[in-house]
PDB file of N, CA and C in Angstrom:
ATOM      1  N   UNK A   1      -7.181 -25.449 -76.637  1.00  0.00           N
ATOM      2  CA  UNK A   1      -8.601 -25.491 -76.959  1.00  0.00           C
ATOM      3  C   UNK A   1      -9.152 -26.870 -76.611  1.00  0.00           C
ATOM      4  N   UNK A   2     -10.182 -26.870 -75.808  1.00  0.00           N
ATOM      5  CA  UNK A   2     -11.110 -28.310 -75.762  1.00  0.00           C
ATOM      6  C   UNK A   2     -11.501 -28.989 -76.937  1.00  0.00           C
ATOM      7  N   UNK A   3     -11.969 -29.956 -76.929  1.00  0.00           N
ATOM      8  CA  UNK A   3     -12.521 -30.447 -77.652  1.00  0.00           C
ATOM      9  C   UNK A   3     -13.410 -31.623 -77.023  1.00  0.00           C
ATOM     10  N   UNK A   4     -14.566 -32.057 -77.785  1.00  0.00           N
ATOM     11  CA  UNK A   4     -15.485 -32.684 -76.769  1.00  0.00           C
ATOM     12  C   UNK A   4     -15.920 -33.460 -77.995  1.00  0.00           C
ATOM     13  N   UNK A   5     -15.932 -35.060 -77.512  1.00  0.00           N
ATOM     14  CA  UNK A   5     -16.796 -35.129 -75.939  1.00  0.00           C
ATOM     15  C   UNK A   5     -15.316 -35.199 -74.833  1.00  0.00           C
ATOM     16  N   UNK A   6     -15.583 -34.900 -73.778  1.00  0.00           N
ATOM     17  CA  UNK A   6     -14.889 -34.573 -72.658  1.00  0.00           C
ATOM     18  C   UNK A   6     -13.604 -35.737 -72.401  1.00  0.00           C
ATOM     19  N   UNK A   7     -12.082 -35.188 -72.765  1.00  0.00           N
ATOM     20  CA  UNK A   7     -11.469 -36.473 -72.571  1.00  0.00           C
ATOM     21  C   UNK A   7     -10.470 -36.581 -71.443  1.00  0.00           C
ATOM     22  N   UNK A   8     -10.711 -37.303 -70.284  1.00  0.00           N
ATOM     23  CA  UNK A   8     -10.173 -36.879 -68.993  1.00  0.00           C
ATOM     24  C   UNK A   8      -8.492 -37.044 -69.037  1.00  0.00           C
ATOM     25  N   UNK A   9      -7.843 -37.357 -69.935  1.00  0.00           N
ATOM     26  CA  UNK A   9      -5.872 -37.767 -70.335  1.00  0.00           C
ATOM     27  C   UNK A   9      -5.659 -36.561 -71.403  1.00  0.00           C
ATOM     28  N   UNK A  10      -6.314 -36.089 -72.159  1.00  0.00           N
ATOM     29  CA  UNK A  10      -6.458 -34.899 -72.262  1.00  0.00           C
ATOM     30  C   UNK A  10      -6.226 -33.814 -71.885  1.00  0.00           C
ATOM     31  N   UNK A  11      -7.292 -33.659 -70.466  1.00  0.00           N
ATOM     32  CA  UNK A  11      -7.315 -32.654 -69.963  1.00  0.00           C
ATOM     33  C   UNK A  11      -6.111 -32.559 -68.430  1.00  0.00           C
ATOM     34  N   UNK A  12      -5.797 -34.152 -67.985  1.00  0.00           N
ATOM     35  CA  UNK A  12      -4.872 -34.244 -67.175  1.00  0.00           C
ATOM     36  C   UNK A  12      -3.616 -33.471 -67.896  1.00  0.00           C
ATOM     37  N   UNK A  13      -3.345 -33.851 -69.188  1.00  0.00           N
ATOM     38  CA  UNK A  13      -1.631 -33.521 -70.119  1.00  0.00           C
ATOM     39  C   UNK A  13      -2.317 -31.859 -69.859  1.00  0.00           C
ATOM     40  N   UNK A  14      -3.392 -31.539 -70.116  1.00  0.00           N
ATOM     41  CA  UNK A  14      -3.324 -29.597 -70.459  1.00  0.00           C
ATOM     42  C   UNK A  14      -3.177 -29.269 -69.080  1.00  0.00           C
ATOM     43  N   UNK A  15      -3.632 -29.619 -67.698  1.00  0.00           N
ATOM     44  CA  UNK A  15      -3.104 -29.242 -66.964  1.00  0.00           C
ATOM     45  C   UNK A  15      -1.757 -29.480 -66.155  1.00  0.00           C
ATOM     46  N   UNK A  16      -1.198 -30.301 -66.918  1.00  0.00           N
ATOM     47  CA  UNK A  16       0.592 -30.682 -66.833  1.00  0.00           C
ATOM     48  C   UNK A  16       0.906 -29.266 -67.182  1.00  0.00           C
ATOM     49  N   UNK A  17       0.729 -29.304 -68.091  1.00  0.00           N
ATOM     50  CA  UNK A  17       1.360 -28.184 -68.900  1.00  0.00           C
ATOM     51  C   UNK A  17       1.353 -27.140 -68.786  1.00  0.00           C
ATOM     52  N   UNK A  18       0.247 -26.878 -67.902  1.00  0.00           N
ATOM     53  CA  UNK A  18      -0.476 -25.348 -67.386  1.00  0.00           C
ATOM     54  C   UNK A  18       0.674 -25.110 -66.305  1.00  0.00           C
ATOM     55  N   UNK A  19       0.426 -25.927 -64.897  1.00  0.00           N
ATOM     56  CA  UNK A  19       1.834 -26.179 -64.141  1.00  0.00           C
ATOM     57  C   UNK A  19       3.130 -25.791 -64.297  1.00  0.00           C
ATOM     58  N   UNK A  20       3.663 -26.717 -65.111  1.00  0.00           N
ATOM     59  CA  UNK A  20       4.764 -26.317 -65.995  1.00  0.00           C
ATOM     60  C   UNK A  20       5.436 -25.232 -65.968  1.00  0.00           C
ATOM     61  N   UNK A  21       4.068 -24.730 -66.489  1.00  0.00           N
ATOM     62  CA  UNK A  21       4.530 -22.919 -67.538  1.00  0.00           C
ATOM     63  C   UNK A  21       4.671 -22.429 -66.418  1.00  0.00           C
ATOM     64  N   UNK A  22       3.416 -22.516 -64.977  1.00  0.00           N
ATOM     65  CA  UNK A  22       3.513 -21.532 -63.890  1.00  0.00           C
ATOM     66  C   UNK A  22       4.647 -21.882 -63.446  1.00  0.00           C
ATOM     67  N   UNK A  23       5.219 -22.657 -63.220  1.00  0.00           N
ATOM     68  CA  UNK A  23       6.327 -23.675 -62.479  1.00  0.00           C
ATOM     69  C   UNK A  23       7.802 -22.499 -62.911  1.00  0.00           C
ATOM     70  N   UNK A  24       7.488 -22.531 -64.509  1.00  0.00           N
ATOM     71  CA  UNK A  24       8.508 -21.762 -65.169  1.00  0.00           C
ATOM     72  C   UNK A  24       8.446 -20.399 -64.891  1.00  0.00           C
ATOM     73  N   UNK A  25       7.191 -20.042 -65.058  1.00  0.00           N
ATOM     74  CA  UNK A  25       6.949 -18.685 -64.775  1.00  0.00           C
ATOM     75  C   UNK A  25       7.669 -17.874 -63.205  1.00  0.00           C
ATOM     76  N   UNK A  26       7.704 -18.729 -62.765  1.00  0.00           N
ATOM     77  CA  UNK A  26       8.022 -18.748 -61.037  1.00  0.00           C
ATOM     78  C   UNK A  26       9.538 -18.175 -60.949  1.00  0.00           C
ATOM     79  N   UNK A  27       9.514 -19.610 -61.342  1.00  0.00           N
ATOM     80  CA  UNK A  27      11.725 -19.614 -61.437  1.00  0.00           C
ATOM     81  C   UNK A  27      12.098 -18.626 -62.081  1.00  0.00           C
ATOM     82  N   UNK A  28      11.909 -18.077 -62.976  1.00  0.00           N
ATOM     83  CA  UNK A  28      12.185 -17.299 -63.891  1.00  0.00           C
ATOM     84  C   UNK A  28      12.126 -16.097 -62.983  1.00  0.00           C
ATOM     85  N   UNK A  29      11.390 -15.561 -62.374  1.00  0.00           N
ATOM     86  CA  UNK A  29      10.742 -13.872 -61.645  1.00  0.00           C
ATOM     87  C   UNK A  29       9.964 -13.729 -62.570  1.00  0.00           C
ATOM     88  N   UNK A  30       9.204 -14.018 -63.496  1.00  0.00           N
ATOM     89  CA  UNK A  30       8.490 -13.614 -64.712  1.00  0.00           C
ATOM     90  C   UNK A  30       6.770 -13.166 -63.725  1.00  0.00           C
ATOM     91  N   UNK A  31       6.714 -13.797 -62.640  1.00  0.00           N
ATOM     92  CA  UNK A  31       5.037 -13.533 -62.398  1.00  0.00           C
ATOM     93  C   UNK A  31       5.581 -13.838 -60.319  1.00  0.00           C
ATOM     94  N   UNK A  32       5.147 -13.277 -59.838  1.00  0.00           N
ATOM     95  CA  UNK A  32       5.559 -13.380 -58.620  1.00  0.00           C
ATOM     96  C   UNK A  32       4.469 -14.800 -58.058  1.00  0.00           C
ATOM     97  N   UNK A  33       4.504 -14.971 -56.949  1.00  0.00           N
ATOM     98  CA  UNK A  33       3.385 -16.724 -56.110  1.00  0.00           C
ATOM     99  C   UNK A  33       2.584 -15.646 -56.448  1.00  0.00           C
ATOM    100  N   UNK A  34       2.296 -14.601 -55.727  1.00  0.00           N
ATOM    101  CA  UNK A  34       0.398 -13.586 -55.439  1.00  0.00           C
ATOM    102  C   UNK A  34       0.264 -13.358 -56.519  1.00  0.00           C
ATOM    103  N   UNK A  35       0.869 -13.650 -57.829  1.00  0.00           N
ATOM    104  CA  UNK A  35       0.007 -12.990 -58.973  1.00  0.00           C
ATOM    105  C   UNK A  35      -0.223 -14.226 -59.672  1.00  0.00           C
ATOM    106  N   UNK A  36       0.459 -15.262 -59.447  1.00  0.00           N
ATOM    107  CA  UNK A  36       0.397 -16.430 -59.739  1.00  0.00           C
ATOM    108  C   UNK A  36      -1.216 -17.194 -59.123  1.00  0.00           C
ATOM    109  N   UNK A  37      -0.928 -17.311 -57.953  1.00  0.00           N
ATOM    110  CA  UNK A  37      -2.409 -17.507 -56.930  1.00  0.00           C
ATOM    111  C   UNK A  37      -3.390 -16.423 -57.210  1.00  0.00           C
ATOM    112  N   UNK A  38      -3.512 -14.840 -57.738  1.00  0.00           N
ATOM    113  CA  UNK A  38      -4.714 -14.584 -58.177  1.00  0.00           C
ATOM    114  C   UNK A  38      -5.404 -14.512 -59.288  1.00  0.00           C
ATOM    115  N   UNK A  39      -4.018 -15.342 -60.495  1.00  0.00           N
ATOM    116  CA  UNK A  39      -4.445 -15.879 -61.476  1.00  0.00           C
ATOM    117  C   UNK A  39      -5.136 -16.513 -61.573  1.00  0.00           C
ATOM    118  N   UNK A  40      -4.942 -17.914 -60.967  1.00  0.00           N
ATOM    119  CA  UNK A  40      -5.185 -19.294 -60.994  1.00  0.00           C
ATOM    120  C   UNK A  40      -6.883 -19.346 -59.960  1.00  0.00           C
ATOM    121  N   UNK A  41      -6.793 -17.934 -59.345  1.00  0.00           N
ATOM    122  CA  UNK A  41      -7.414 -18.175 -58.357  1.00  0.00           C
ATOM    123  C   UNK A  41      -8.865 -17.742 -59.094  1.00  0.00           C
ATOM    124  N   UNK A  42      -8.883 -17.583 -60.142  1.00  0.00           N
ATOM    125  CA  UNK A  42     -10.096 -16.809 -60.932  1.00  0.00           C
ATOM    126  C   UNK A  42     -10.129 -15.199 -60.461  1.00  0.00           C
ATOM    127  N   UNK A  43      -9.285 -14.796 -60.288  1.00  0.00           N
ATOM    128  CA  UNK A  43      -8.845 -13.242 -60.360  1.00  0.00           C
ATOM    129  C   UNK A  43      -9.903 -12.817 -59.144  1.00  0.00           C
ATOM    130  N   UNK A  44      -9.920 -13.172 -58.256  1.00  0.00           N
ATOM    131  CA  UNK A  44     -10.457 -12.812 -56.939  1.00  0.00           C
ATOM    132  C   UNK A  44     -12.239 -12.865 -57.566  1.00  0.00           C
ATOM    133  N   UNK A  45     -12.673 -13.725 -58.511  1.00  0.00           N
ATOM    134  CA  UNK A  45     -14.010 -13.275 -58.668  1.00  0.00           C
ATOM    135  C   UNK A  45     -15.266 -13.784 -57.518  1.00  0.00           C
ATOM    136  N   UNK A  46     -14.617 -15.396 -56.607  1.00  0.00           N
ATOM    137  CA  UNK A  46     -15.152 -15.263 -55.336  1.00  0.00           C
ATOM    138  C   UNK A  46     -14.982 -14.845 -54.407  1.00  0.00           C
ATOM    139  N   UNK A  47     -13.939 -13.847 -54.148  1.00  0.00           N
ATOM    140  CA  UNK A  47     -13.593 -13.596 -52.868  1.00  0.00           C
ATOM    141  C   UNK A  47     -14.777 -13.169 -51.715  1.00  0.00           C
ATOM    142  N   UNK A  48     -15.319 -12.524 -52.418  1.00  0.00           N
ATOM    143  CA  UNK A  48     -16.785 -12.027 -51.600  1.00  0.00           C
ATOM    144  C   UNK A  48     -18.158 -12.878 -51.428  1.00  0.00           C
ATOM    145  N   UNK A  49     -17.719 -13.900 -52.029  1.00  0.00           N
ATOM    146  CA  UNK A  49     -18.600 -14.640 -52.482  1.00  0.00           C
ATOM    147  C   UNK A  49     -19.410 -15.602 -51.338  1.00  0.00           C
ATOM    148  N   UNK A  50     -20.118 -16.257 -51.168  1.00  0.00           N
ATOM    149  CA  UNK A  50     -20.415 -16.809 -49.605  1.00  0.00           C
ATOM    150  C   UNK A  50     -21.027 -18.168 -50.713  1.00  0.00           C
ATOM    151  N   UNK A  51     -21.029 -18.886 -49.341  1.00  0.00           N
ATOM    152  CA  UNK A  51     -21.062 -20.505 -49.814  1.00  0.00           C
ATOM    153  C   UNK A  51     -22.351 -20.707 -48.940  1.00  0.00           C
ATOM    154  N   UNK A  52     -23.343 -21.293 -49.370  1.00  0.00           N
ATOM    155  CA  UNK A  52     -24.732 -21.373 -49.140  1.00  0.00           C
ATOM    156  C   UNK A  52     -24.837 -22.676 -48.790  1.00  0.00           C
ATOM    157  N   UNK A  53     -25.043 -23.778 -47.593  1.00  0.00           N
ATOM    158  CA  UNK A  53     -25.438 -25.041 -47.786  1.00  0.00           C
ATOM    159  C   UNK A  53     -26.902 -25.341 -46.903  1.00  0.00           C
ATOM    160  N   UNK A  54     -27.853 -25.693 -48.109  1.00  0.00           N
ATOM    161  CA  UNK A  54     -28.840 -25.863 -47.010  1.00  0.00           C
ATOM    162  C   UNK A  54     -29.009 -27.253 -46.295  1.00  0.00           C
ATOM    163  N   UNK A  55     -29.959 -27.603 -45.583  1.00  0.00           N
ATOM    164  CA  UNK A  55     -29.449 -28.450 -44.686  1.00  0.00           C
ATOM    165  C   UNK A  55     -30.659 -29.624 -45.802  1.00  0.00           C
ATOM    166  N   UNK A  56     -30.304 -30.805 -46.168  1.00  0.00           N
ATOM    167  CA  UNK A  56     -31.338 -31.376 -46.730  1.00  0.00           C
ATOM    168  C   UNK A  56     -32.858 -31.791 -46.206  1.00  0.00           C
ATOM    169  N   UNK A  57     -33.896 -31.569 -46.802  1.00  0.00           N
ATOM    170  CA  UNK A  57     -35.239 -31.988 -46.824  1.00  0.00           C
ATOM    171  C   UNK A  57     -35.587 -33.156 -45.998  1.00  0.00           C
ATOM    172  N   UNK A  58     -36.224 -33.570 -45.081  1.00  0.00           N
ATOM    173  CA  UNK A  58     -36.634 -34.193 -43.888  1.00  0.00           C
ATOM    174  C   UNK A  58     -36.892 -35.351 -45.194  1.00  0.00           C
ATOM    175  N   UNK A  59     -36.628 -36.776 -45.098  1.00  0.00           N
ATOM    176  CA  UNK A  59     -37.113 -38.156 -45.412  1.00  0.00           C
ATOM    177  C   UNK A  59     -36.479 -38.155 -47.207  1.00  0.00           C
ATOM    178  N   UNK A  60     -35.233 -36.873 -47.561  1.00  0.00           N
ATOM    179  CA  UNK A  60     -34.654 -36.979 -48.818  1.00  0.00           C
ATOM    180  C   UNK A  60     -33.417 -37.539 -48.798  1.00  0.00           C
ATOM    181  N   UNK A  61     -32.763 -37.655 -47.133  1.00  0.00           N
ATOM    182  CA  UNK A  61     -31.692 -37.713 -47.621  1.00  0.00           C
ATOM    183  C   UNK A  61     -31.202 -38.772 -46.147  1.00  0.00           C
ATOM    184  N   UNK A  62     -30.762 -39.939 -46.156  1.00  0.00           N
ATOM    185  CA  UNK A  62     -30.606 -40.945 -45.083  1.00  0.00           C
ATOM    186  C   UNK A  62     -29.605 -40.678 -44.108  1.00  0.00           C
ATOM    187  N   UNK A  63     -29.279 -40.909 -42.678  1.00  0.00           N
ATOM    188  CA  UNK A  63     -28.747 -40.685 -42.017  1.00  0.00           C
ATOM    189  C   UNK A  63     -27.014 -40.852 -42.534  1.00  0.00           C
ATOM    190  N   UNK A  64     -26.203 -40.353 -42.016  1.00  0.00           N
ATOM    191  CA  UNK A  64     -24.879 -40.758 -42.283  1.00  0.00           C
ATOM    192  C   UNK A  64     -24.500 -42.310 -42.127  1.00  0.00           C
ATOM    193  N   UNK A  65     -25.233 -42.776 -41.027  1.00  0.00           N
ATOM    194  CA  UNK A  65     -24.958 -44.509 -40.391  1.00  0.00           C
ATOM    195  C   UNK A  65     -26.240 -44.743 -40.819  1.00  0.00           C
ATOM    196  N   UNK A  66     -26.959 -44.832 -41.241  1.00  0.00           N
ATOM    197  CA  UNK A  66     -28.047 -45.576 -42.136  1.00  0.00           C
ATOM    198  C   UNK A  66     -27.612 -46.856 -42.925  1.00  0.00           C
ATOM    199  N   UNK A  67     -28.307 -47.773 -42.794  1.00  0.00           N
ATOM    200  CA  UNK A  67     -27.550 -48.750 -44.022  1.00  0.00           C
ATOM    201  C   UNK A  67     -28.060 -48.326 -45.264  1.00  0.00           C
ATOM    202  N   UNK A  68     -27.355 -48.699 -46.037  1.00  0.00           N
ATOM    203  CA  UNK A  68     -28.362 -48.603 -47.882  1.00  0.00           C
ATOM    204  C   UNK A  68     -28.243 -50.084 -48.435  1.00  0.00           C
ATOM    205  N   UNK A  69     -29.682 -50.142 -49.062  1.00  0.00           N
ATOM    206  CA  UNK A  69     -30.157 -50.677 -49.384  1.00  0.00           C
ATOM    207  C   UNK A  69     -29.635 -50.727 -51.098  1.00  0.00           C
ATOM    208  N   UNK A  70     -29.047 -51.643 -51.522  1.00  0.00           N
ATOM    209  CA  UNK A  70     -28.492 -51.401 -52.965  1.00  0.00           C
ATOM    210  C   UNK A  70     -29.139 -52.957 -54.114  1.00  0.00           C
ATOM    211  N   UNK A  71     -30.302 -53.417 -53.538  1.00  0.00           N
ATOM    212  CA  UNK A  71     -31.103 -54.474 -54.238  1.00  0.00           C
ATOM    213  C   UNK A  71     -31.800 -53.511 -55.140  1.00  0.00           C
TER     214      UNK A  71
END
């Protein structure tokens, strides 16, 4: 269970541990890699899913080689 406010050594040890178990789960035959990966994978809920990037707004967003200005 979380607990907040958000503690990032925390949440590094719960996903040790998450590992771990799959790690164990593995060796064992207890869960095969593909059921393992469509666990982990959020149970295929993006698979269909499409990734949208629009291209940014003309004078919002500075060239890649632009300098910045950080005064």
């Amino acid at each position: 269970m979380r607990s907040y406010p958000y503690d990032p050594d925390q949440r590094a040890a719960e996903k040790a541990e998450s590992r771990r178990r799959d790690e164990e789960a593995l060796c064992s035959g207890a869960v095969t890699r593909a059921a393992l990966q469509f666990v982990n994978g959020g149970y295929g809920l993006f698979r269909r899913s499409a990734l949208v990037r629009r291209p940014p707004k003309e004078g919002n967003d500075p060239a890649p080689d632009a300098p910045v200005d950080n005064s």
